[in-house]
Structure formats: C-alpha cells, structure tokens
PDB file of N, CA and C in Angstrom:
ATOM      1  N   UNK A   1       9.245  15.530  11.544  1.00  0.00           N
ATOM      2  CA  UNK A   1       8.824  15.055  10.232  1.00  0.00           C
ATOM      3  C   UNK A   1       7.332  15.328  10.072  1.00  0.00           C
ATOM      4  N   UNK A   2       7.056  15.497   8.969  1.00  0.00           N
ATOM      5  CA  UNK A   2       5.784  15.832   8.668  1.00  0.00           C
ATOM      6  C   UNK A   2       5.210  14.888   8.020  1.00  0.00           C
ATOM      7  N   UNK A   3       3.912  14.450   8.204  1.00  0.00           N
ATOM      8  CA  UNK A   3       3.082  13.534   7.431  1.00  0.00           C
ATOM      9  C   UNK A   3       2.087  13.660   6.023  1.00  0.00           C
ATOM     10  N   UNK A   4       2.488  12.470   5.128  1.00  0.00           N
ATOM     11  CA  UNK A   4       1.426  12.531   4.175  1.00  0.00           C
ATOM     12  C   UNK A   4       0.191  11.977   4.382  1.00  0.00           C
ATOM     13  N   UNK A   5      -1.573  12.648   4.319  1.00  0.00           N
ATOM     14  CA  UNK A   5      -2.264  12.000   5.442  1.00  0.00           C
ATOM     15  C   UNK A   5      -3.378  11.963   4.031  1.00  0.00           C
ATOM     16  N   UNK A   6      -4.086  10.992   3.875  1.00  0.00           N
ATOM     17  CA  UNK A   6      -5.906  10.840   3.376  1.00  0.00           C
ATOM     18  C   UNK A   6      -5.321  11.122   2.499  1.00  0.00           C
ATOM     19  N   UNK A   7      -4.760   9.947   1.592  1.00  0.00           N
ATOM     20  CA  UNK A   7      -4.053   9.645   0.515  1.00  0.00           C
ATOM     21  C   UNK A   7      -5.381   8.058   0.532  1.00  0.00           C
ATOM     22  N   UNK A   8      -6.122   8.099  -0.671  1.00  0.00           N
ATOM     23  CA  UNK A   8      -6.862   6.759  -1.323  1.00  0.00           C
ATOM     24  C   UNK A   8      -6.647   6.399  -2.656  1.00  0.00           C
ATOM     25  N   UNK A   9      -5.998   4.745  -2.543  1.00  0.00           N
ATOM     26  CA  UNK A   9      -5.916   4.429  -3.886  1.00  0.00           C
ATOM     27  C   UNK A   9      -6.570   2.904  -4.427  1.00  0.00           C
ATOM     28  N   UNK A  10      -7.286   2.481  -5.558  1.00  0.00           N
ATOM     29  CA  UNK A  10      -7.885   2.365  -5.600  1.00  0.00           C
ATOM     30  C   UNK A  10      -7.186   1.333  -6.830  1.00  0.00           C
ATOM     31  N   UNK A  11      -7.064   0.323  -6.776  1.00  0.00           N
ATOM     32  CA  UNK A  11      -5.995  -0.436  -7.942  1.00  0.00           C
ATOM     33  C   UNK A  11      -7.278  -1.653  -8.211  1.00  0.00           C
ATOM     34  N   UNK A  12      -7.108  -2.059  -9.306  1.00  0.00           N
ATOM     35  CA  UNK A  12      -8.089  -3.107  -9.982  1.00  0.00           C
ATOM     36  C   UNK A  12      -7.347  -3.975 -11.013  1.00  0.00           C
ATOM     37  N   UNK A  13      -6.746  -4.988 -11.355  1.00  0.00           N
ATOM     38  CA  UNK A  13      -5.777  -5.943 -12.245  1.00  0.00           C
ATOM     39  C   UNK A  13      -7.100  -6.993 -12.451  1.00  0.00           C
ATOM     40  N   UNK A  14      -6.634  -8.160 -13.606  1.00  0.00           N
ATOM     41  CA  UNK A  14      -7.042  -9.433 -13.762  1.00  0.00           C
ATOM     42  C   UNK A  14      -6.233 -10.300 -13.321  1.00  0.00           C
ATOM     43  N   UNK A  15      -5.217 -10.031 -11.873  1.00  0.00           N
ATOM     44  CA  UNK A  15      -4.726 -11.263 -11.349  1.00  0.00           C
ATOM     45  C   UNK A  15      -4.346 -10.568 -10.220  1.00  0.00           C
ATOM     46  N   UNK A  16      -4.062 -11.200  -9.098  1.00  0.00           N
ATOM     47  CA  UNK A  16      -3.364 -10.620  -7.924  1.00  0.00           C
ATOM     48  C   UNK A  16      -1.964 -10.016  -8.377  1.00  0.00           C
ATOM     49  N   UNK A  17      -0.827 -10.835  -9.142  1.00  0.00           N
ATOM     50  CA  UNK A  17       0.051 -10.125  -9.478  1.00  0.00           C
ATOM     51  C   UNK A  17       0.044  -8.848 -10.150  1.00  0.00           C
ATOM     52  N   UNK A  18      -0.977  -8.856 -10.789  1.00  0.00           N
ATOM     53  CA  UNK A  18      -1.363  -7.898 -12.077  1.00  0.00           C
ATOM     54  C   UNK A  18      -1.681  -6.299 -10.516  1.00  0.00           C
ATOM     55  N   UNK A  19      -2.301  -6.901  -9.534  1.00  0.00           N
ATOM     56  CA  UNK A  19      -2.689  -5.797  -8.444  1.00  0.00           C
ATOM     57  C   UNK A  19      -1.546  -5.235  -7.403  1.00  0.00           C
ATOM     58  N   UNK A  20      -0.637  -6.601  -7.134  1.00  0.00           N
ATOM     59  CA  UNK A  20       0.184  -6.016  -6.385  1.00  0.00           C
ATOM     60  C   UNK A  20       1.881  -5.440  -7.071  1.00  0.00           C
ATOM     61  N   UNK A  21       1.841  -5.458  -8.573  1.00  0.00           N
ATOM     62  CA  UNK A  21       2.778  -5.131  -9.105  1.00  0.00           C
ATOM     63  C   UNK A  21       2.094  -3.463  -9.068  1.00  0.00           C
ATOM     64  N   UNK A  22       0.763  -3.180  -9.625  1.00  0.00           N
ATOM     65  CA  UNK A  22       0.717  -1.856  -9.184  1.00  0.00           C
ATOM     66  C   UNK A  22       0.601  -1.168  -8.300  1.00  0.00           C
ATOM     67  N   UNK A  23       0.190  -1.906  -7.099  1.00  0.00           N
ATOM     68  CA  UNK A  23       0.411  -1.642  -5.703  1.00  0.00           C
ATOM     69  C   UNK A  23       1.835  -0.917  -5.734  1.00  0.00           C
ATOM     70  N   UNK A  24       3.175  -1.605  -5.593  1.00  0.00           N
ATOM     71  CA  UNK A  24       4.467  -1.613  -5.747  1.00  0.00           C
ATOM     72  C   UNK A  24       4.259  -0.615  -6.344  1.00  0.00           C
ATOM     73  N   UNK A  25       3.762  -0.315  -7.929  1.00  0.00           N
ATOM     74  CA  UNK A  25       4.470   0.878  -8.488  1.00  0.00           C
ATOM     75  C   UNK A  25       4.203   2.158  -7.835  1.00  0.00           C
ATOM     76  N   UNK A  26       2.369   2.316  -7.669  1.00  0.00           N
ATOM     77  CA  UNK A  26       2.163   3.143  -6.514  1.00  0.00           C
ATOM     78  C   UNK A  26       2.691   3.546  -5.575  1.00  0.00           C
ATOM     79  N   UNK A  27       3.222   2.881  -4.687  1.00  0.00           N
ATOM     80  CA  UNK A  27       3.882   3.342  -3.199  1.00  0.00           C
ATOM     81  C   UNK A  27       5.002   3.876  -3.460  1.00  0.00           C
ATOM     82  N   UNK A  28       5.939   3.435  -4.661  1.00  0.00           N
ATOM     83  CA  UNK A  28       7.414   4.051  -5.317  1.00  0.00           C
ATOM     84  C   UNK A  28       6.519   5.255  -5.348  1.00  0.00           C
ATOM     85  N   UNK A  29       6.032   5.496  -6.485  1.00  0.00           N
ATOM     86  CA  UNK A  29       5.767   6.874  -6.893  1.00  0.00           C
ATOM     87  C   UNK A  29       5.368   7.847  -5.722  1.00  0.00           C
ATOM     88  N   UNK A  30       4.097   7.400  -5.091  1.00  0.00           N
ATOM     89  CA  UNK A  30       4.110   7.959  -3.416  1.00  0.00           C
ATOM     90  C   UNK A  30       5.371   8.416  -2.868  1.00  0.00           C
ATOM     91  N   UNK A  31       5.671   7.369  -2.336  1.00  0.00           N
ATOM     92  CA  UNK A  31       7.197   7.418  -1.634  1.00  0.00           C
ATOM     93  C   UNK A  31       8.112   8.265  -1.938  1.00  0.00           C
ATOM     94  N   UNK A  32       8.097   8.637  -3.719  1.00  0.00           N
ATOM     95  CA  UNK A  32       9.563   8.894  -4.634  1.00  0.00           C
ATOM     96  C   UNK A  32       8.921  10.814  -3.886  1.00  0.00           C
ATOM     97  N   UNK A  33       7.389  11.120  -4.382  1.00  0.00           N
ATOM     98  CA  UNK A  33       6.634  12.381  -3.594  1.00  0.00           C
ATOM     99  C   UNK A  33       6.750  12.957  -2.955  1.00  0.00           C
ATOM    100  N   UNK A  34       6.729  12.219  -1.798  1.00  0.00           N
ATOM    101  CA  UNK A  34       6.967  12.284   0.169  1.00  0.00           C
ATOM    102  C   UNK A  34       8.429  12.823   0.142  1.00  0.00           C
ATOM    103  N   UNK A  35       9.200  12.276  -0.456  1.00  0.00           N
ATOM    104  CA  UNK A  35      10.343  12.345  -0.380  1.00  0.00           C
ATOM    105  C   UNK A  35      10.960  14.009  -0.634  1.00  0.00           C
ATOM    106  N   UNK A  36      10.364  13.990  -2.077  1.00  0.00           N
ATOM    107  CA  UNK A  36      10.214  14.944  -2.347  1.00  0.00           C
ATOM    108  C   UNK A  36      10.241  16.524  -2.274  1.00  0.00           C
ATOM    109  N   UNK A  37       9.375  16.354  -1.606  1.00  0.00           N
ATOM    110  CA  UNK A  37       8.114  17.158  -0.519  1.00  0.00           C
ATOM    111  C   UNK A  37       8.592  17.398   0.901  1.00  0.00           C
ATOM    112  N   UNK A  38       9.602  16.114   1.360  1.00  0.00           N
ATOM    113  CA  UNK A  38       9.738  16.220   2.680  1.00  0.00           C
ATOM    114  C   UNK A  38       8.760  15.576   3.694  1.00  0.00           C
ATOM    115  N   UNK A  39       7.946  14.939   3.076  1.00  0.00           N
ATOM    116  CA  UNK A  39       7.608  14.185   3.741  1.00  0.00           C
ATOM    117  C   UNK A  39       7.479  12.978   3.965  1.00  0.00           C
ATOM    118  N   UNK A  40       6.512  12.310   4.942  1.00  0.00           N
ATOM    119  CA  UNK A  40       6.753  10.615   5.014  1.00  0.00           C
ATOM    120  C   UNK A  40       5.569   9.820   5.000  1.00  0.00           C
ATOM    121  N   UNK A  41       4.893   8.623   5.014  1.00  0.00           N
ATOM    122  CA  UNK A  41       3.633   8.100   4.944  1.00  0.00           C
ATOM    123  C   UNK A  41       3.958   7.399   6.571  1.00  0.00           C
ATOM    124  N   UNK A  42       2.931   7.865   7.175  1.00  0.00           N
ATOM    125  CA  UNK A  42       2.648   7.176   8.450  1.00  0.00           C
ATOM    126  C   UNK A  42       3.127   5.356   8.623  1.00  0.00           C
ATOM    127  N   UNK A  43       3.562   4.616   8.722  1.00  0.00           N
ATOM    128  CA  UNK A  43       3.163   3.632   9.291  1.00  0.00           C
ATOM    129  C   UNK A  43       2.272   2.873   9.628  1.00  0.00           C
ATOM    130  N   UNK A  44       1.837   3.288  10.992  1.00  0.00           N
ATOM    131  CA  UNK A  44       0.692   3.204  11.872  1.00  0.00           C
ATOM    132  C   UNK A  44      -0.337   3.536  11.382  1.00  0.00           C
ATOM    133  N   UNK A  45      -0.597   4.640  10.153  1.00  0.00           N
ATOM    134  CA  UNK A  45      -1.901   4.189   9.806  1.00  0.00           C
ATOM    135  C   UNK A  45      -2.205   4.003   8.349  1.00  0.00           C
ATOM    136  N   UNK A  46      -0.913   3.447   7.626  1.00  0.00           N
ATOM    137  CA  UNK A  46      -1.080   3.000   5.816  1.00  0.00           C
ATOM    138  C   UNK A  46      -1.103   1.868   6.131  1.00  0.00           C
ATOM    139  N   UNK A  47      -2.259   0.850   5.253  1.00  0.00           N
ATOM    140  CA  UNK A  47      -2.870  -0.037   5.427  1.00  0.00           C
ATOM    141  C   UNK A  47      -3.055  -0.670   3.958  1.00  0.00           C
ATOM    142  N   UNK A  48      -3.388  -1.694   3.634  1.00  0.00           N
ATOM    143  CA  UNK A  48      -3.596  -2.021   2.027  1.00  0.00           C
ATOM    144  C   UNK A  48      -4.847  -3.180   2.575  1.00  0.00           C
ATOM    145  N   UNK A  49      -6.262  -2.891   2.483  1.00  0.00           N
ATOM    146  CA  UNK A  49      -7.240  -3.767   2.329  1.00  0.00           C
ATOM    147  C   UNK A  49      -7.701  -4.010   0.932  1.00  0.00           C
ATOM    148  N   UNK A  50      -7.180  -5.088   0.970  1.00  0.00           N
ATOM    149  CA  UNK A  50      -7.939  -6.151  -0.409  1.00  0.00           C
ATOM    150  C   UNK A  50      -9.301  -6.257  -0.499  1.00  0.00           C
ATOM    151  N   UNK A  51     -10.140  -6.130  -1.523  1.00  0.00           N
ATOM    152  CA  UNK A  51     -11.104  -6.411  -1.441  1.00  0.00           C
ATOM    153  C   UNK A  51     -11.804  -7.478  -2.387  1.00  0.00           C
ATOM    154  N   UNK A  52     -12.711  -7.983  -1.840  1.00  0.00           N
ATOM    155  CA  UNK A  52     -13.068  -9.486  -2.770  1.00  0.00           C
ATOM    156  C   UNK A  52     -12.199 -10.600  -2.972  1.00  0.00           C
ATOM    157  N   UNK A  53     -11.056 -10.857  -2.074  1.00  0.00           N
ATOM    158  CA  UNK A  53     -10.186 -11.604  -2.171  1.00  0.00           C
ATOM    159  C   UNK A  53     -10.441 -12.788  -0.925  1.00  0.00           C
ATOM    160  N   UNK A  54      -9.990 -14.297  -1.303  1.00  0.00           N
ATOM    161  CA  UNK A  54      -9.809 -14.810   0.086  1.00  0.00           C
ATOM    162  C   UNK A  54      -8.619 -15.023   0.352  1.00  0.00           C
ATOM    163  N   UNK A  55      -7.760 -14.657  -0.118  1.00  0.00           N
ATOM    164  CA  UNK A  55      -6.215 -15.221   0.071  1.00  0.00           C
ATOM    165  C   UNK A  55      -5.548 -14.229   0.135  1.00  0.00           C
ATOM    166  N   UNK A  56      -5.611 -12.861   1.314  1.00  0.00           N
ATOM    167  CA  UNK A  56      -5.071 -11.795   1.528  1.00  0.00           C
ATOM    168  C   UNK A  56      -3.688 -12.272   2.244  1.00  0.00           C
ATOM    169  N   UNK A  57      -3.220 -13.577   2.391  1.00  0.00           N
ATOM    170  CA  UNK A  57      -1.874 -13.653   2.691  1.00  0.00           C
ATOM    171  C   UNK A  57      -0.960 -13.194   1.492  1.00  0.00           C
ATOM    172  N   UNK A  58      -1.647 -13.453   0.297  1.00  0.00           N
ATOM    173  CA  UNK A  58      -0.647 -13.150  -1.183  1.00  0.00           C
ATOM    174  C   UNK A  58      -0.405 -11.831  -0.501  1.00  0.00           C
ATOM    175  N   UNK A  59      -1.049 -10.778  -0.442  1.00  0.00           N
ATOM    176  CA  UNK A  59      -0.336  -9.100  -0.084  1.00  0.00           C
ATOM    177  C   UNK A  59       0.602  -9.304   1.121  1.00  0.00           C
ATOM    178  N   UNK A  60      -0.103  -9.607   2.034  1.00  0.00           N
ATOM    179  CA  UNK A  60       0.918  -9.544   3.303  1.00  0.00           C
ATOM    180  C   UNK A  60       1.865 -10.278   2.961  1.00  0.00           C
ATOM    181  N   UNK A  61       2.283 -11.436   2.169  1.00  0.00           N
ATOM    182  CA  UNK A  61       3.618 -11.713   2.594  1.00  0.00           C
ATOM    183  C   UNK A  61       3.997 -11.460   1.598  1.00  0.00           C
ATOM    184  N   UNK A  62       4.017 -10.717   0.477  1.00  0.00           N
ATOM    185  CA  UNK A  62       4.685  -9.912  -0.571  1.00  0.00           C
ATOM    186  C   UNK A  62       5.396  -9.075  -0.605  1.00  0.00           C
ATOM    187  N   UNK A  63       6.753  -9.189  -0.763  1.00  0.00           N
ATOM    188  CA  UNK A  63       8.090  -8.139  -0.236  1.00  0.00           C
ATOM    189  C   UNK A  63       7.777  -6.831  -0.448  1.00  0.00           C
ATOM    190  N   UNK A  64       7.143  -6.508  -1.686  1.00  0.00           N
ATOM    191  CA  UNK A  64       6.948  -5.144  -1.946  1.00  0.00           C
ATOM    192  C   UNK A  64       5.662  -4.515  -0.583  1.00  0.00           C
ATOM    193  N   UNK A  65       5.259  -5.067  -0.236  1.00  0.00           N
ATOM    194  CA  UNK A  65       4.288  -4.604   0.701  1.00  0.00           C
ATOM    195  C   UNK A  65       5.133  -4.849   2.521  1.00  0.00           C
ATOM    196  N   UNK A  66       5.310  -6.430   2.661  1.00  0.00           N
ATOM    197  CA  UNK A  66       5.818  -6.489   3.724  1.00  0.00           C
ATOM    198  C   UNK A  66       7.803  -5.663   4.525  1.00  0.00           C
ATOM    199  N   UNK A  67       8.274  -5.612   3.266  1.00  0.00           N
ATOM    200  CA  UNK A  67       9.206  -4.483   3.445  1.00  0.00           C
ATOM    201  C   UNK A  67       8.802  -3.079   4.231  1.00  0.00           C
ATOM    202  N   UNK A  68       7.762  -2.835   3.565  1.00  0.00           N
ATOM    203  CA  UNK A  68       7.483  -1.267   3.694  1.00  0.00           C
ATOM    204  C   UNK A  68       6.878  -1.317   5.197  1.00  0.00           C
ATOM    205  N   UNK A  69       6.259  -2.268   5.851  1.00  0.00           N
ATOM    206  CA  UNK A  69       5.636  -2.513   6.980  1.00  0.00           C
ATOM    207  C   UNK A  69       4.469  -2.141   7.069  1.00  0.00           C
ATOM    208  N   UNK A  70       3.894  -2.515   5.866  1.00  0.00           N
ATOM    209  CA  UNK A  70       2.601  -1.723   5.539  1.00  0.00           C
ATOM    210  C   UNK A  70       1.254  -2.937   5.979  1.00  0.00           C
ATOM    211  N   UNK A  71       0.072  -2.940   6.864  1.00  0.00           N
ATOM    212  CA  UNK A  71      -0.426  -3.725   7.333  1.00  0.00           C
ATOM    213  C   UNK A  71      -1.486  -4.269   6.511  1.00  0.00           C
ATOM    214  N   UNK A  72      -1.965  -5.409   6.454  1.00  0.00           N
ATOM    215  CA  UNK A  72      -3.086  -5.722   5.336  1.00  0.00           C
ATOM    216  C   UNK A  72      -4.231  -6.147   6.296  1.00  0.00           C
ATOM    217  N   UNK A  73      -5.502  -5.012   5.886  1.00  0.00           N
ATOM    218  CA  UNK A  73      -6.247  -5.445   6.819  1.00  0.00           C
ATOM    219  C   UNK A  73      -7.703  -5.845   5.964  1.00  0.00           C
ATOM    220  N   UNK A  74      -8.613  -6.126   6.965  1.00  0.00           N
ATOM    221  CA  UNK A  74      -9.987  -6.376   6.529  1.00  0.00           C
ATOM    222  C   UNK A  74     -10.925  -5.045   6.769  1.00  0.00           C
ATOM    223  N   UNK A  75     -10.646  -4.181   7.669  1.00  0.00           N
ATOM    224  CA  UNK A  75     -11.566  -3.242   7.353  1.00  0.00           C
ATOM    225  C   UNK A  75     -10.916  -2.210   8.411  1.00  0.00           C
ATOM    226  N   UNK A  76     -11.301  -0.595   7.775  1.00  0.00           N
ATOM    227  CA  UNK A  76     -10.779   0.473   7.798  1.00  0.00           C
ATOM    228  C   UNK A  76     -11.369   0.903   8.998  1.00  0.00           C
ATOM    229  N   UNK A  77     -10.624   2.261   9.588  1.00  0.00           N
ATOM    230  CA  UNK A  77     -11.127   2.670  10.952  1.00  0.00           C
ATOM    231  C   UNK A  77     -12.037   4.045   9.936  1.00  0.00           C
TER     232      UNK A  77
END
C-alpha cells in the first residue's frame, strides 16, 4: 500500500461542533481521494491538534475522529 503523506488542514468554526463537523467532512473527502488514488492515510502519523482549545477531550472522544484512530495531540513532530 502506498501512502498519502504532508497533507495540512487547517479548519476554523464558531463552535467546536461547527470544527469537528468539518473535520468529519474533511477526512470523508480525504479518505473518499486515497481511495481513489489507491491510496491510504498513515495512522501512525495523522494526528488532529486543536489549537486554542482547553477541552481537547471534545475531539478525541468524538466518533468521527476516534473511529478513524486518528490521535489528538498537543504538538507536532
């Protein structure tokens, strides 16, 4: 399998839902791509860091994110 790699996206809402509903739509459309294409998004290194938030549990335990096994972190390698 081949990888989709240094893919940045960059989402901004007036509510967390308002961010992680486009989160969700994003990764479909990604995903629907990859697919596509033949390829796949890493795992191990797709990540979703929130920024300016204190309540980064809303992403992580949000089906559309925690399904995908996608990790929510505080800061990027």
């Amino acid at each position: 399998m081949t990888y989709a790699d240094d893919i940045l996206l960059i989402i901004h809402g007036s509510s967390h839902e308002a961010v992680i509903t486009s989160v969700e739509k994003s990764l479909n459309t990604i995903e629907e791509w990859c697919f596509e294409h033949k390829l796949e998004l890493s795992k191990d290194k797709t990540a979703i860091m929130p920024m300016f938030v204190r309540k980064r549990e809303i992403y992580s335990s949000h089906p559309g994110v925690n399904t995908r096994g996608i990790n929510v972190v505080t800061k990027m390698k």
